[in-house]
C-alpha atoms as a PDB file:
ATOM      1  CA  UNK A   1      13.756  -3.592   4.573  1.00  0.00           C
ATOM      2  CA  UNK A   2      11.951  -1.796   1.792  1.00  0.00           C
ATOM      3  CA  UNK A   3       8.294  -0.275   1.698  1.00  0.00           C
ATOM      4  CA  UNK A   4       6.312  -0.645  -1.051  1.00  0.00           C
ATOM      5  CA  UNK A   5       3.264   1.795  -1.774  1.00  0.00           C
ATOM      6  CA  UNK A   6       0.216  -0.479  -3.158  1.00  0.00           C
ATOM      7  CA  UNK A   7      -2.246   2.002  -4.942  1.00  0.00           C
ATOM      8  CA  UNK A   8      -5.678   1.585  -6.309  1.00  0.00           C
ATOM      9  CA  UNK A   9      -6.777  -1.138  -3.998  1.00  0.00           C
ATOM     10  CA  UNK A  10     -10.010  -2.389  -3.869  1.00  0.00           C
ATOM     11  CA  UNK A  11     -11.649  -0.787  -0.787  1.00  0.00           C
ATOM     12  CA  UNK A  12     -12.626  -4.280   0.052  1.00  0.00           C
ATOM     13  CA  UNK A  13      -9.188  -5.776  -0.069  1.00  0.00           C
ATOM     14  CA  UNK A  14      -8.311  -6.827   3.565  1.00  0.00           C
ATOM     15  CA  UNK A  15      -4.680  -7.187   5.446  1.00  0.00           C
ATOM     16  CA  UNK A  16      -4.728 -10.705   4.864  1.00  0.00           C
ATOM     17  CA  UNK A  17      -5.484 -10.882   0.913  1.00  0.00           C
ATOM     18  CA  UNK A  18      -2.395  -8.136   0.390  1.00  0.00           C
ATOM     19  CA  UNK A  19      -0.545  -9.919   2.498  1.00  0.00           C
ATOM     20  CA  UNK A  20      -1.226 -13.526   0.698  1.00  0.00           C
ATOM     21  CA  UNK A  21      -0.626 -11.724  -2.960  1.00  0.00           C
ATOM     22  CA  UNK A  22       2.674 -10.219  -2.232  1.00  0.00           C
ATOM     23  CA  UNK A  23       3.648 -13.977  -0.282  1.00  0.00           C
ATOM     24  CA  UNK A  24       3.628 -15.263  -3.336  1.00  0.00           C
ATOM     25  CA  UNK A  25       6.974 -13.288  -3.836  1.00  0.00           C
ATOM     26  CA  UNK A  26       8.759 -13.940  -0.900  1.00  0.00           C
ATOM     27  CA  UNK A  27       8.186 -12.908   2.842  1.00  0.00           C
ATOM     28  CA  UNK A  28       6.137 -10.305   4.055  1.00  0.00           C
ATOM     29  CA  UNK A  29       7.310  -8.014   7.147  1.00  0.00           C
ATOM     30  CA  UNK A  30       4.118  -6.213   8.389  1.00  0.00           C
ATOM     31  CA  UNK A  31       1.078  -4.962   5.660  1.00  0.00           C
ATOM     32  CA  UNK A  32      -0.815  -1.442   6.703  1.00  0.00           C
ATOM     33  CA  UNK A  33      -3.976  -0.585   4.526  1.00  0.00           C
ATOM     34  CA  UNK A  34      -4.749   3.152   5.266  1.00  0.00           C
ATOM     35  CA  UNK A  35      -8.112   4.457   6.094  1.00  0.00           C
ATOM     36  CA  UNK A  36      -9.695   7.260   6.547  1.00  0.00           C
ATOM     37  CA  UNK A  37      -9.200   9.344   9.823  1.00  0.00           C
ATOM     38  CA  UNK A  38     -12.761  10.178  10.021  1.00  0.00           C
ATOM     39  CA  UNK A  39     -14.710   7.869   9.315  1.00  0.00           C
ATOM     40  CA  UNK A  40     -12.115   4.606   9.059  1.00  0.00           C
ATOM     41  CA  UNK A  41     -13.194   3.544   5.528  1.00  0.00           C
ATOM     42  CA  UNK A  42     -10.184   2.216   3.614  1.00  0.00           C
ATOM     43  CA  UNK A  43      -8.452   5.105   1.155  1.00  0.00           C
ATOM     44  CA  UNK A  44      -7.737   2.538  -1.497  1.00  0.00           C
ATOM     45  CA  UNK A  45      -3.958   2.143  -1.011  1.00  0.00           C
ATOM     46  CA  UNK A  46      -1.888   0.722   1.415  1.00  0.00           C
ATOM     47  CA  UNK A  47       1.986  -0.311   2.342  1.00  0.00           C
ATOM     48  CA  UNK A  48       4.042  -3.862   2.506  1.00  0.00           C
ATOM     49  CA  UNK A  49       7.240  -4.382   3.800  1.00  0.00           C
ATOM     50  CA  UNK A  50       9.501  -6.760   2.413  1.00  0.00           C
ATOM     51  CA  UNK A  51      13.131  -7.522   2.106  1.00  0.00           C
ATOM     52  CA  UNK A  52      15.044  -5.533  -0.895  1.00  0.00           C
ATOM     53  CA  UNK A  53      15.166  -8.597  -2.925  1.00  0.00           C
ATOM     54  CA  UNK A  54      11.582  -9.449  -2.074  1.00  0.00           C
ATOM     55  CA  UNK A  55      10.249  -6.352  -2.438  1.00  0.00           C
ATOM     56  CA  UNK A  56      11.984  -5.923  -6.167  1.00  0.00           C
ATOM     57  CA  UNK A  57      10.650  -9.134  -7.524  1.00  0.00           C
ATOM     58  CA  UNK A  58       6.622  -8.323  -5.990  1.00  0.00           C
ATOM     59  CA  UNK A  59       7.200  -4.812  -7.165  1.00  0.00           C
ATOM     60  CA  UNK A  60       7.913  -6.502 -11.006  1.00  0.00           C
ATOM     61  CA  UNK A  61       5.052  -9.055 -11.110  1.00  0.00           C
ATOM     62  CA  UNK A  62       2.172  -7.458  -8.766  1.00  0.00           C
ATOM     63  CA  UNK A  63       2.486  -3.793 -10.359  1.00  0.00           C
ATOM     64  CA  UNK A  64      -0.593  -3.907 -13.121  1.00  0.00           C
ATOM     65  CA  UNK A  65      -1.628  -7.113 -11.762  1.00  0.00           C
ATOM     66  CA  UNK A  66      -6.406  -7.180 -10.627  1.00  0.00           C
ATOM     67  CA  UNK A  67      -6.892  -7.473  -7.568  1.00  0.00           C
ATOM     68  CA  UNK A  68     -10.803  -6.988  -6.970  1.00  0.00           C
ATOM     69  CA  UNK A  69     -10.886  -5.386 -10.759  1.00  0.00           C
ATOM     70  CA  UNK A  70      -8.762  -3.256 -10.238  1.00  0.00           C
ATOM     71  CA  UNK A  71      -5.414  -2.327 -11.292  1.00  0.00           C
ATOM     72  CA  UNK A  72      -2.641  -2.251  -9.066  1.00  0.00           C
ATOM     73  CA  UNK A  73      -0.155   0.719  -8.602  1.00  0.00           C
ATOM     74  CA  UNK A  74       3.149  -0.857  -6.670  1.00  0.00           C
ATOM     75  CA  UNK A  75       5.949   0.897  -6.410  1.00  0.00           C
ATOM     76  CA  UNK A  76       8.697   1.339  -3.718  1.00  0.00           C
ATOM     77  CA  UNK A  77       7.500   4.377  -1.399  1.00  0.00           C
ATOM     78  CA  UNK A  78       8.762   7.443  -1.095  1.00  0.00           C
ATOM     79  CA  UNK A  79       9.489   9.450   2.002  1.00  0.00           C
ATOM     80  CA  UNK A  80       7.040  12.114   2.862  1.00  0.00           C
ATOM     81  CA  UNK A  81       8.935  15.439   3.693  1.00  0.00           C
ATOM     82  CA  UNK A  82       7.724  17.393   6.510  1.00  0.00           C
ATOM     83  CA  UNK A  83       6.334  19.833   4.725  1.00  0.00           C
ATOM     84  CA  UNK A  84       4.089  17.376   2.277  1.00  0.00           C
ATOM     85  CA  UNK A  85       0.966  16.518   4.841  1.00  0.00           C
ATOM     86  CA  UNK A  86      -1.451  17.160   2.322  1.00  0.00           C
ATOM     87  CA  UNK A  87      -4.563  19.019   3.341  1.00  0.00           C
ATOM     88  CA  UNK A  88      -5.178  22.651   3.445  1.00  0.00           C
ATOM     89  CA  UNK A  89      -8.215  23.244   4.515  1.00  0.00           C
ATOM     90  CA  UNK A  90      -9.312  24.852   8.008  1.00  0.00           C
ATOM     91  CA  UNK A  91      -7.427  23.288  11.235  1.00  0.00           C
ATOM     92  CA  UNK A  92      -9.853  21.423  14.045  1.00  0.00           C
ATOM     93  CA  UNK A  93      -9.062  22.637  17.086  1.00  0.00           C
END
């Protein structure tokens, strides 16, 4: 199984429109749009899992592709190390 990071989305763009875009390149595992802790807006990227083969191929033809008018990011994700958790401000206790 291989995750792919889908950047710049739409903040419209709903689980089931990813989900139909990258079907178009073979099957999709599970699709997760991120939003915002806070206030559970969308953050404008989101993650699709697909198999290798899958994943390669939607990777090739979705990266650059409008969704919404805007450009697409896709790329296979990378691993967040411990130590990258963003942030910096003050902690809420």
């Amino acid at each position: 199984m291989t995750k792919i990071y889908v950047g710049n989305l739409p903040f419209s763009a709903t689980d089931a429109e990813v989900r139909e875009l990258f079907a178009q390149h073979g099957t999709v595992e599970s699709v997760s749009i991120i939003t915002d802790r806070d206030t559970g807006r969308p953050r404008g990227f989101g993650f699709v899992e697909m198999s290798r083969a899958d994943a390669s191929r939607a990777i090739q033809n979705i990266n650059g592709k409008e969704l919404g008018g805007r450009a697409l990011r896709v790329n296979e994700a990378q691993e967040r190390s411990a130590g990258n958790r963003g942030g910096g401000g003050p902690k809420r206790w």
